[in-house]
N, C-alpha and C. Protein backbone atom coordinates (compact mmCIF):
# COMPACT_ATOMS: atom_id res chain seq x y z
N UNK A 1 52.53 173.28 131.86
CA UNK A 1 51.40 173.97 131.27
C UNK A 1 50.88 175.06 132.19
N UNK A 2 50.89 174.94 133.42
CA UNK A 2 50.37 176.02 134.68
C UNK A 2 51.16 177.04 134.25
N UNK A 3 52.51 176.81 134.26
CA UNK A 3 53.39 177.71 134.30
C UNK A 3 52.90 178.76 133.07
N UNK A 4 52.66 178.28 131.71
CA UNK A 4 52.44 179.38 130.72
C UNK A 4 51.28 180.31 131.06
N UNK A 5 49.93 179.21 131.90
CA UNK A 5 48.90 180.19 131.73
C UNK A 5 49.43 181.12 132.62
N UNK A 6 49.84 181.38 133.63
CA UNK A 6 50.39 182.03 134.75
C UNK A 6 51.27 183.46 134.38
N UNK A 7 52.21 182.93 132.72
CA UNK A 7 52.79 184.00 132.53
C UNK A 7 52.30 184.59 131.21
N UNK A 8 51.27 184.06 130.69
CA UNK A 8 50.24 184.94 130.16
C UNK A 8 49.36 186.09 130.88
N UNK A 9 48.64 185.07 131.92
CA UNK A 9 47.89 186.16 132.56
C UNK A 9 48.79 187.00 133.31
N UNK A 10 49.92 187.04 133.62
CA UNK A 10 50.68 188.41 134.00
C UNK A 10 51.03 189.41 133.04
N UNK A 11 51.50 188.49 131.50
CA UNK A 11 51.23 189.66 130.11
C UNK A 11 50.37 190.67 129.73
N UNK A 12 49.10 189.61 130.21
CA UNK A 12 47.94 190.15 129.88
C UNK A 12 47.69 191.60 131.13
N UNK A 13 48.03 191.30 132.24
CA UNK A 13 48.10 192.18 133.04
C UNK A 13 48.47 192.99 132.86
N UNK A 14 50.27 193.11 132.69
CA UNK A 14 50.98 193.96 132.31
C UNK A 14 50.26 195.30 131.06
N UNK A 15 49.93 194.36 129.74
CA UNK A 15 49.28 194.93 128.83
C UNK A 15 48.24 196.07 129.39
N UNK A 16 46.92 195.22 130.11
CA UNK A 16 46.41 196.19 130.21
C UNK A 16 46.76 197.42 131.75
N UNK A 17 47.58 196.93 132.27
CA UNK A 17 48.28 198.32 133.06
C UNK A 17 48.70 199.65 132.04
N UNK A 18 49.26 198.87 130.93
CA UNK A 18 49.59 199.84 130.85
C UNK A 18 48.85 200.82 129.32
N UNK A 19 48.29 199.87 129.05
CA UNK A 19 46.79 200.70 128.37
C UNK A 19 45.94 201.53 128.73
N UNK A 20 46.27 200.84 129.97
CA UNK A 20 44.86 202.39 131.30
C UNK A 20 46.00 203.36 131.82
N UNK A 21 46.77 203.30 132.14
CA UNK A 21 48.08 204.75 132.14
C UNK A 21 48.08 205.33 130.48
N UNK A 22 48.31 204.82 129.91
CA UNK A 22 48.14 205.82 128.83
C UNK A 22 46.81 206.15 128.29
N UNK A 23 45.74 205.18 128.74
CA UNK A 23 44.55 206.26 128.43
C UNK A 23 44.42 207.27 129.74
N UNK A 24 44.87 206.77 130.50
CA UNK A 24 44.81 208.39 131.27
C UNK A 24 45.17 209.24 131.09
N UNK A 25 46.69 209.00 130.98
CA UNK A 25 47.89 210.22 130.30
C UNK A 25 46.68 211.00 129.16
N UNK A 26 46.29 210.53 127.95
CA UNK A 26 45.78 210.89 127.18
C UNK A 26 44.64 211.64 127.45
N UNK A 27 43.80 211.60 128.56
CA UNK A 27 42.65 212.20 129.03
C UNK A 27 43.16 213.44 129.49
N UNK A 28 44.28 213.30 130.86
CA UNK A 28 44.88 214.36 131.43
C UNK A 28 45.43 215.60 130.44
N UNK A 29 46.12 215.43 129.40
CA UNK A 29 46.67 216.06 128.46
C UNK A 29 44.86 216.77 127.96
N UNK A 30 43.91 216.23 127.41
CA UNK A 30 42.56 216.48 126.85
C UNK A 30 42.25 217.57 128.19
N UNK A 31 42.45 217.61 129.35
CA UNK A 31 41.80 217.93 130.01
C UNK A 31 43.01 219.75 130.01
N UNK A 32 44.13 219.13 130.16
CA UNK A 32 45.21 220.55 130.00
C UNK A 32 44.51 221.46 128.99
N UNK A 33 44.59 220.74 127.72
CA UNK A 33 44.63 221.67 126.97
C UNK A 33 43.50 222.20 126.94
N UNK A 34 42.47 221.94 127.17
CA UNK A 34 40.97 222.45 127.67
C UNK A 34 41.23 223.82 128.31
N UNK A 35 42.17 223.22 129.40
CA UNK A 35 42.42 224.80 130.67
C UNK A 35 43.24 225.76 129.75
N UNK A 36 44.15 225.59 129.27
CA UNK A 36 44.49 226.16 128.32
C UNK A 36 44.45 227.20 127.39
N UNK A 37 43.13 226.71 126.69
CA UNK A 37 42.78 227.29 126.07
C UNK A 37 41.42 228.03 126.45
N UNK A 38 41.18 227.91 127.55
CA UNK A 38 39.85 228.97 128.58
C UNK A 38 40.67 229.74 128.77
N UNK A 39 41.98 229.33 129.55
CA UNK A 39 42.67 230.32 130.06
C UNK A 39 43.04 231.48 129.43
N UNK A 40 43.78 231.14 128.15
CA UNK A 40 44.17 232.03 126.88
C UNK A 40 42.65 232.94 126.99
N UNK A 41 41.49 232.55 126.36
CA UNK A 41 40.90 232.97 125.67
C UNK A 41 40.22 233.91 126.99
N UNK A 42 40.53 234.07 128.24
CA UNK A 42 39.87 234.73 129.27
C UNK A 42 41.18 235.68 129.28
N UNK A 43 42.62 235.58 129.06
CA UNK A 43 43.46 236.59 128.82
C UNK A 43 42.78 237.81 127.68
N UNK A 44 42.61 237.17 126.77
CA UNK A 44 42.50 237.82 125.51
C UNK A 44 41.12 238.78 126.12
N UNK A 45 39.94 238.26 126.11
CA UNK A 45 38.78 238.87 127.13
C UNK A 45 38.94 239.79 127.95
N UNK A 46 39.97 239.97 128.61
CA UNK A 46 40.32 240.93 129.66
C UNK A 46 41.29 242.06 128.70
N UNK A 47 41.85 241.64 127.90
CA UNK A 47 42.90 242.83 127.20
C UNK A 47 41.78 243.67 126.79
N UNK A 48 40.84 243.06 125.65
CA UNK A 48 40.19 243.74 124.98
C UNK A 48 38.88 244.43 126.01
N UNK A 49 38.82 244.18 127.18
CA UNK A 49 37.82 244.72 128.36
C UNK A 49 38.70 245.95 128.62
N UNK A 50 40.23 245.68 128.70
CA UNK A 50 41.00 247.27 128.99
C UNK A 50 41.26 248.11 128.27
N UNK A 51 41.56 247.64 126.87
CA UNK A 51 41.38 248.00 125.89
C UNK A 51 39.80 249.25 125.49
N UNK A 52 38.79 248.67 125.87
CA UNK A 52 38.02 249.53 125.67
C UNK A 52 37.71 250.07 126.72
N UNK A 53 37.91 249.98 128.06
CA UNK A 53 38.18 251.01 128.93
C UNK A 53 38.98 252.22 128.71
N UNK A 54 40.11 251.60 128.21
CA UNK A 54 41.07 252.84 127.56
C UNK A 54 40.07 253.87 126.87
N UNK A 55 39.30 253.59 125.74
CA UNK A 55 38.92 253.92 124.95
C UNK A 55 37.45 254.95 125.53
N UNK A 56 36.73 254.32 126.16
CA UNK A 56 35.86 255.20 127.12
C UNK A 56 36.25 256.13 128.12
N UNK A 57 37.36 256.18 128.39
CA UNK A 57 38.22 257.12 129.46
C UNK A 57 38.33 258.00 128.49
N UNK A 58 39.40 258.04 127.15
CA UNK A 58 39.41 258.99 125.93
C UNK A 58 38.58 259.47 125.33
N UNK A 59 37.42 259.21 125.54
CA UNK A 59 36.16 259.54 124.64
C UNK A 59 35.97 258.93 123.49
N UNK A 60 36.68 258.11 123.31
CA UNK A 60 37.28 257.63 121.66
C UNK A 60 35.74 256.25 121.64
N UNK A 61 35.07 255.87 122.17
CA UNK A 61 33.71 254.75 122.51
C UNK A 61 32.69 255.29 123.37
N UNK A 62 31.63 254.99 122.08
CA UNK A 62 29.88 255.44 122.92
C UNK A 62 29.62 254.29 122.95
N UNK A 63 29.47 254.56 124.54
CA UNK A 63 28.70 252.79 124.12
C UNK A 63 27.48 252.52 123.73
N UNK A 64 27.15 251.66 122.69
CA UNK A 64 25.93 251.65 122.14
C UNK A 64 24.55 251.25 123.06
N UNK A 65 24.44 250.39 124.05
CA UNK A 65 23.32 250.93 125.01
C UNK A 65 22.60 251.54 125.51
N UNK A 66 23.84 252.59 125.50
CA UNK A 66 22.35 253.95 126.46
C UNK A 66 21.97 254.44 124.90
């Protein structure tokens, strides 16, 4: 009877080892695609910043401020 509880509670171990690696995995991935998609969206931010630089060098944009 020792013997089963013994290789339960190593199941049980096992189990949750490897429930907390994949909720990590799963966080880490949450956390990528986060960077990801800042990252992208700070690319895109900068095109359209040169983009209208272009455009103020040409005369082609007033900027509405002054």
């Amino acid at each position: 009877m020792g013997g089963i509880k013994v290789d339960m509670k190593f199941v049980f171990n096992v189990i949750s080892l490897l429930g907390a690696v994949g909720w990590g995995w799963y966080q880490m991935e949450l956390r990528v695609t986060a960077l990801e998609m800042k990252i992208e969206h700070n690319e895109k931010m900068a095109l359209l910043r040169d983009q209208i630089q272009g455009l103020k060098v040409n005369g082609q944009f007033k900027d509405s401020r002054n």
